[in-house]
N, C-alpha and C. Protein backbone atom coordinates (compact mmCIF):
# COMPACT_ATOMS: atom_id res chain seq x y z
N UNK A 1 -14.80 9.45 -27.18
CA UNK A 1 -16.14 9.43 -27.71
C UNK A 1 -16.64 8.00 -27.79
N UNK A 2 -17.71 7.53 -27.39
CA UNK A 2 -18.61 6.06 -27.34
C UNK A 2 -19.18 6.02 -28.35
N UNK A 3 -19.05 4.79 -29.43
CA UNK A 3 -19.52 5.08 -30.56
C UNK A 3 -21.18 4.70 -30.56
N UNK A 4 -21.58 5.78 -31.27
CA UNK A 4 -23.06 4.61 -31.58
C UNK A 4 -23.90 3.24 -31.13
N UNK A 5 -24.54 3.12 -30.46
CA UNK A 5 -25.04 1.41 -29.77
C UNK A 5 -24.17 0.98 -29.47
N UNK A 6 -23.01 1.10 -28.76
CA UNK A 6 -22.04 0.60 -28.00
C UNK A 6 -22.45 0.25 -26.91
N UNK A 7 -23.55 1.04 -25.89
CA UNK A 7 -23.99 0.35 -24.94
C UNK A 7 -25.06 -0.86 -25.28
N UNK A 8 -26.04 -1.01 -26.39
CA UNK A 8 -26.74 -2.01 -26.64
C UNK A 8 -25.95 -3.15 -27.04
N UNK A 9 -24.54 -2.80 -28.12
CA UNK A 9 -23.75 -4.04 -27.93
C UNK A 9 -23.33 -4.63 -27.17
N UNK A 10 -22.79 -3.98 -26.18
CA UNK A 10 -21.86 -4.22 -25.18
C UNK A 10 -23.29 -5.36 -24.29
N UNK A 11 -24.57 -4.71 -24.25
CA UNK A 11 -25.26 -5.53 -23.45
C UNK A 11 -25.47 -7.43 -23.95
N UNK A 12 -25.23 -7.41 -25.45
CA UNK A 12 -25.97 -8.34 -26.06
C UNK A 12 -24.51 -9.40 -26.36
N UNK A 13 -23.30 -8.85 -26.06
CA UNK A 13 -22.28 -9.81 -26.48
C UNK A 13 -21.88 -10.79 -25.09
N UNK A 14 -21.45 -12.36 -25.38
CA UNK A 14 -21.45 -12.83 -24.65
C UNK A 14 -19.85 -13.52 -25.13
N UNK A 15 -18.66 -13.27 -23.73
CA UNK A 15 -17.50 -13.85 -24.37
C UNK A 15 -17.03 -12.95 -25.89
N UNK A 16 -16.18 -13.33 -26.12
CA UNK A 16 -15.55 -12.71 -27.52
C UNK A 16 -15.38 -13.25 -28.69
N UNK A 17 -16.51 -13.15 -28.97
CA UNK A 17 -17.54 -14.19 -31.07
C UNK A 17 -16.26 -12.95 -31.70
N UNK A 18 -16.44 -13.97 -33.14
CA UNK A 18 -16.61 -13.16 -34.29
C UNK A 18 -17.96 -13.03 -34.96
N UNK A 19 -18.22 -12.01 -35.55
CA UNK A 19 -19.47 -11.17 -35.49
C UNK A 19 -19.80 -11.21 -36.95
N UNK A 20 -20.64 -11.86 -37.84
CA UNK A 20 -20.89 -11.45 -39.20
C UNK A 20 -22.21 -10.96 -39.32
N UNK A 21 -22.63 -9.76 -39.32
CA UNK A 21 -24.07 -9.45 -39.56
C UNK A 21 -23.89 -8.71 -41.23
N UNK A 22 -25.01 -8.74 -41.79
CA UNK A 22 -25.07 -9.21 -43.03
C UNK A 22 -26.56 -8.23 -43.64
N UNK A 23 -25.79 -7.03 -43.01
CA UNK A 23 -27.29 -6.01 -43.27
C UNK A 23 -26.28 -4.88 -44.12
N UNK A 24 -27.64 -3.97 -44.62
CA UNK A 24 -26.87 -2.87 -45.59
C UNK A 24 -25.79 -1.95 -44.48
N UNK A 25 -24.68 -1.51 -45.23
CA UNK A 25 -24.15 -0.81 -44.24
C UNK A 25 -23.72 -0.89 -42.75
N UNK A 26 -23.82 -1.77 -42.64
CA UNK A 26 -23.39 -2.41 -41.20
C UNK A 26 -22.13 -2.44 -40.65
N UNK A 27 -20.98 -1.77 -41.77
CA UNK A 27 -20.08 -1.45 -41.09
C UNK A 27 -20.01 -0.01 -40.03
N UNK A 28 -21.18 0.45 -40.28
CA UNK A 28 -20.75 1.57 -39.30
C UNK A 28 -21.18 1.04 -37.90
N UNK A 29 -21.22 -0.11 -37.83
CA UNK A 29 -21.26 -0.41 -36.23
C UNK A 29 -20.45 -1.66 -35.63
N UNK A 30 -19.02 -1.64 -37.01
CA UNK A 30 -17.77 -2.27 -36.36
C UNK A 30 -17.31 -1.54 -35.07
N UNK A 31 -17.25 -0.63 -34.83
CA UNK A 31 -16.18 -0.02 -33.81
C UNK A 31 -17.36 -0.65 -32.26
N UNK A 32 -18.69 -0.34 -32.58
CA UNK A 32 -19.24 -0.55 -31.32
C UNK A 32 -19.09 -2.08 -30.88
N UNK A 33 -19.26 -2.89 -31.60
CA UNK A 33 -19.01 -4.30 -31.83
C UNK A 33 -17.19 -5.01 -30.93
N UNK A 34 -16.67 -3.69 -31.97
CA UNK A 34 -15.26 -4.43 -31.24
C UNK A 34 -14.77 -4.05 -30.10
N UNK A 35 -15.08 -2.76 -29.48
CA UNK A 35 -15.05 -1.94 -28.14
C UNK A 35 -16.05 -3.01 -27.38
N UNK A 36 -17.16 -3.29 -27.84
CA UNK A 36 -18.01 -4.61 -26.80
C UNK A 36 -17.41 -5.64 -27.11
N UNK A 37 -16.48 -5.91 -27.51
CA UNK A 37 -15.85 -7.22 -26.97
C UNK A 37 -15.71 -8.79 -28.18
N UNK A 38 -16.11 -8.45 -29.42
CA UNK A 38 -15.90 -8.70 -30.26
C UNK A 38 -14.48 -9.10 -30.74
N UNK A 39 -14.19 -10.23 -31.31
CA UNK A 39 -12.88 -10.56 -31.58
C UNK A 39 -12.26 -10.04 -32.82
N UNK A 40 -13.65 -10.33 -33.70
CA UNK A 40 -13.33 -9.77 -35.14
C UNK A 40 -14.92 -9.22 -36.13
N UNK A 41 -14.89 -8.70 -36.69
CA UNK A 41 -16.35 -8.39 -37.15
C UNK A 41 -16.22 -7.89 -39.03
N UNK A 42 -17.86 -8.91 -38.97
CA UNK A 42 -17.72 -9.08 -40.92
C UNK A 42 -18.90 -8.17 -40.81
N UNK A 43 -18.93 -7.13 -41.79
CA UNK A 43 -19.97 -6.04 -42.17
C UNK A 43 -19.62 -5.88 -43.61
N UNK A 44 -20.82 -5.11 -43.79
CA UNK A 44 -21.17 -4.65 -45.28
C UNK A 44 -21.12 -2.94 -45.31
N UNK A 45 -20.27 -2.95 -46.28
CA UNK A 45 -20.21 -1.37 -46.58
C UNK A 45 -21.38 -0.98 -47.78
N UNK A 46 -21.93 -1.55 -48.15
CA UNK A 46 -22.98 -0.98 -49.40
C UNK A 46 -24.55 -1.59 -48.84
N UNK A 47 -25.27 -1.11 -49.46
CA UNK A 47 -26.70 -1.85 -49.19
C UNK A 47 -26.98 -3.02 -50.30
N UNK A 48 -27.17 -4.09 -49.12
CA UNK A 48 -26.97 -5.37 -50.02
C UNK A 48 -28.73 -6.42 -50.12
N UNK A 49 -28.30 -6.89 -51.16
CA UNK A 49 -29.48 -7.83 -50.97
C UNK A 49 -29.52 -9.32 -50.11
N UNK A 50 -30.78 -9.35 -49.37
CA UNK A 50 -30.55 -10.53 -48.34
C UNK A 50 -30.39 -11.79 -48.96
N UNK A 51 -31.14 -12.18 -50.09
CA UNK A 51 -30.80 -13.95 -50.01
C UNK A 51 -29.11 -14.32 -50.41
N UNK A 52 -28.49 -13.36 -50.50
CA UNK A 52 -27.18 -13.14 -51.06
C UNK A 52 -26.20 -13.35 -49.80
N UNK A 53 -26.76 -12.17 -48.88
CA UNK A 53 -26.08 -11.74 -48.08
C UNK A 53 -25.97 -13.25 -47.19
N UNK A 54 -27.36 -13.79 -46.88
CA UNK A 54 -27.46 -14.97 -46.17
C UNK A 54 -26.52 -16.29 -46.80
N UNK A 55 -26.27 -16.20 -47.89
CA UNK A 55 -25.91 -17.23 -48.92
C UNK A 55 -24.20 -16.99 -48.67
N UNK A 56 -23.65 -15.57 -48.53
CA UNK A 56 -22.15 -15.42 -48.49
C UNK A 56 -21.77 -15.69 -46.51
N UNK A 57 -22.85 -15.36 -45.64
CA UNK A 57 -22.72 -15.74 -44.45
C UNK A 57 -22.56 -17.33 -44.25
N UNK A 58 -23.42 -18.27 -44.23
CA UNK A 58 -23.83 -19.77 -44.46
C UNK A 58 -22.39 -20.17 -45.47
N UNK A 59 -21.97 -19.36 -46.12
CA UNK A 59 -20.47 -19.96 -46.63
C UNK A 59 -19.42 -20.21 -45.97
N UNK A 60 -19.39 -18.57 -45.71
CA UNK A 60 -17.69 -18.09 -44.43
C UNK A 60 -18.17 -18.81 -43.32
N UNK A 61 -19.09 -19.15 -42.28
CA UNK A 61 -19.33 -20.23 -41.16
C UNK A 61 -18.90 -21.71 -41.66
N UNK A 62 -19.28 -22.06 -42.69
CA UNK A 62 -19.25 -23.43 -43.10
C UNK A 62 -17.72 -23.36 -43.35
N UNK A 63 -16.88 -22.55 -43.61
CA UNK A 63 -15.40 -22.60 -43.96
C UNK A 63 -14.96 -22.23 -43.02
N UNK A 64 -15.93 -21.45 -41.83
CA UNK A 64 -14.63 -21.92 -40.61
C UNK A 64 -14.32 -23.02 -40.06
N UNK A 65 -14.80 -24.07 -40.33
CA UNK A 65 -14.93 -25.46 -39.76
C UNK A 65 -13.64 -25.67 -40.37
N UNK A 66 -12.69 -25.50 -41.23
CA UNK A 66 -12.00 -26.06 -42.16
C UNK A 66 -10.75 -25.20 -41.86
N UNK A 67 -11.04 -23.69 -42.09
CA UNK A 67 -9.90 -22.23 -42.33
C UNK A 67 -10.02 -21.60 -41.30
N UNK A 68 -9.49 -20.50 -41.65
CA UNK A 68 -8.53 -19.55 -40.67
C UNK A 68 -10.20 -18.22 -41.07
N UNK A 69 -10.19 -17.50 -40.34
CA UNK A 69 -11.39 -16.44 -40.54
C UNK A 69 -11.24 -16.01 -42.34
N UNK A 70 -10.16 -15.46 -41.73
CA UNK A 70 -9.96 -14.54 -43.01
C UNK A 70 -9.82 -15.50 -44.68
N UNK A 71 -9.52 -16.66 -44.52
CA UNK A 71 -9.21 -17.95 -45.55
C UNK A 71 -10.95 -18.32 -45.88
N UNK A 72 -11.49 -18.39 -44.52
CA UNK A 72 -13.00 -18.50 -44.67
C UNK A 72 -14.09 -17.56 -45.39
N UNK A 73 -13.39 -16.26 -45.31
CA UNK A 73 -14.22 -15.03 -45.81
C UNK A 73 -13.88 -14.79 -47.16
N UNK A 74 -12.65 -15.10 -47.58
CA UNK A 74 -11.81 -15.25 -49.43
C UNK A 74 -12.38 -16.25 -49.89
N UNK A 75 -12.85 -17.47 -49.33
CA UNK A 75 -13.44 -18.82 -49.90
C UNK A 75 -14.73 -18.45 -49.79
N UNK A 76 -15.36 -17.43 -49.34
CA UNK A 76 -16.80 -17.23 -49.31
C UNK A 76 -16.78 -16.48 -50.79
N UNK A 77 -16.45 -15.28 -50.62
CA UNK A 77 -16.35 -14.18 -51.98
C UNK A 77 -16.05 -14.95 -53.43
N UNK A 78 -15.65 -15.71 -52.81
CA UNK A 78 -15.31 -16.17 -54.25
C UNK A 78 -15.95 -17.42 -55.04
N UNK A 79 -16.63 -17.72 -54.10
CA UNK A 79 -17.83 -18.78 -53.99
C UNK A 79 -19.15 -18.04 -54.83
N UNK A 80 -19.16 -16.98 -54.25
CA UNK A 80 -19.97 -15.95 -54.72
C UNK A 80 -20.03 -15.06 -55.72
N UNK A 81 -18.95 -15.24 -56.01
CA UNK A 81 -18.44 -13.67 -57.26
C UNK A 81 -19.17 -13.95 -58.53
N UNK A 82 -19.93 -15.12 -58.88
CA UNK A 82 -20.97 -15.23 -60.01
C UNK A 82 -21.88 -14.98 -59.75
N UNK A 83 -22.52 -15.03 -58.67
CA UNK A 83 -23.75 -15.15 -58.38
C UNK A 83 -24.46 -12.97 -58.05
N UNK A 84 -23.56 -12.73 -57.33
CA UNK A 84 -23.86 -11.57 -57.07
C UNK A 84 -22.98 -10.84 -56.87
N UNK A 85 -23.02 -9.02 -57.11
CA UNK A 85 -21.86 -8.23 -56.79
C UNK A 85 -21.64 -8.36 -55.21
N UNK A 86 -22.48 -8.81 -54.32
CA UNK A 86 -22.60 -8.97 -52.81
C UNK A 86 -21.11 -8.51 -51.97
N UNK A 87 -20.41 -9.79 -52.77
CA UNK A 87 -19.39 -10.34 -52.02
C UNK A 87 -18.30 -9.16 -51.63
N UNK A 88 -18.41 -7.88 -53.00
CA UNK A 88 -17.33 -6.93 -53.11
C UNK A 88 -17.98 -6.05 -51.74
N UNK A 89 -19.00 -6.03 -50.94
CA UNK A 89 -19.32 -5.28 -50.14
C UNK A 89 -18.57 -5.75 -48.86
N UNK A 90 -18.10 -6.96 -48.74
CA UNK A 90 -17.85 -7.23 -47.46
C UNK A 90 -16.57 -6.66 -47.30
N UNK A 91 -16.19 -6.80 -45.65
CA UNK A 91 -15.01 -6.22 -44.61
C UNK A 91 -15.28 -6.84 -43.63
N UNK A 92 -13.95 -7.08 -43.04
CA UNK A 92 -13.48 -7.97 -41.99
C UNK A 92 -12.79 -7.16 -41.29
N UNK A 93 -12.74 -6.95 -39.72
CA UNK A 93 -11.99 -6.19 -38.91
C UNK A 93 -11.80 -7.35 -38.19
N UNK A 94 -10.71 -7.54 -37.85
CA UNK A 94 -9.74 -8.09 -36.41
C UNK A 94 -8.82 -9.01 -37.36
N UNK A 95 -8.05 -10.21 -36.76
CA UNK A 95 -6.94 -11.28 -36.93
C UNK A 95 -7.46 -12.53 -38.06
N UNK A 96 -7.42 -11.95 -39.61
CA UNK A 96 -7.62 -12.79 -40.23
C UNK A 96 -7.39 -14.63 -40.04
N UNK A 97 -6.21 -14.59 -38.82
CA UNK A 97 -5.88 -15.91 -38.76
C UNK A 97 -5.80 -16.71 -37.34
N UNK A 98 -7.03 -16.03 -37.42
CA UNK A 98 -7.88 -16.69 -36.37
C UNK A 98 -8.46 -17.75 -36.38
N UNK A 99 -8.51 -18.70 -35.67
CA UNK A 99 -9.35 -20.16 -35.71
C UNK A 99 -10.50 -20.32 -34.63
N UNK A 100 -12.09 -20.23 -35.28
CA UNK A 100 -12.69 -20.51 -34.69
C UNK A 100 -13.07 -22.05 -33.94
N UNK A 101 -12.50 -22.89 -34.57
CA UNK A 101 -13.05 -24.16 -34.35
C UNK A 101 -11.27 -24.58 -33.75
């Protein structure tokens, strides 16, 4: 079975990113993401609010310069855990110890 926008992903990925989109519910379109070629992918399981969502993204990027994905995405949440429930929405699929940089 082809999941959901698997062919629109598959059109729009270039090489194999890790993927953080930062919309409500957006994990239901890990599987299409990682079948297109995706290395690893950050989604939200709840419906979240954006200046939050943008604020925990702009973190985990800025800590990959430094960490490992998954070291980057724990230093985000927790960066965050005052500010908003946000952070408890996120999920990470693929190799936490991965190095983007």
């Amino acid at each position: 079975m082809i999941p959901i926008g698997y062919d629109e992903v598959k059109e729009c990925i270039v090489g194999t990113p890790v993927v953080f989109v930062n919309g409500c519910k957006s994990e239901e379109l890990t599987r299409s993401f990682l079948i297109g070629g995706a290395l690893a992918y950050v989604g939200m399981i709840h419906p979240v609010h954006d200046v939050w969502t943008a604020q925990i993204a702009l973190d985990f990027y800025t800590y990959c310069f430094q960490y490992r994905v998954g070291e980057a995405l724990r230093r985000a949440r927790v960066d965050n855990m005052k500010k908003s429930i946000v952070w408890a929405s996120l999920i990470m699929y693929g190799d936490p110890i991965m190095k983007l940089f």
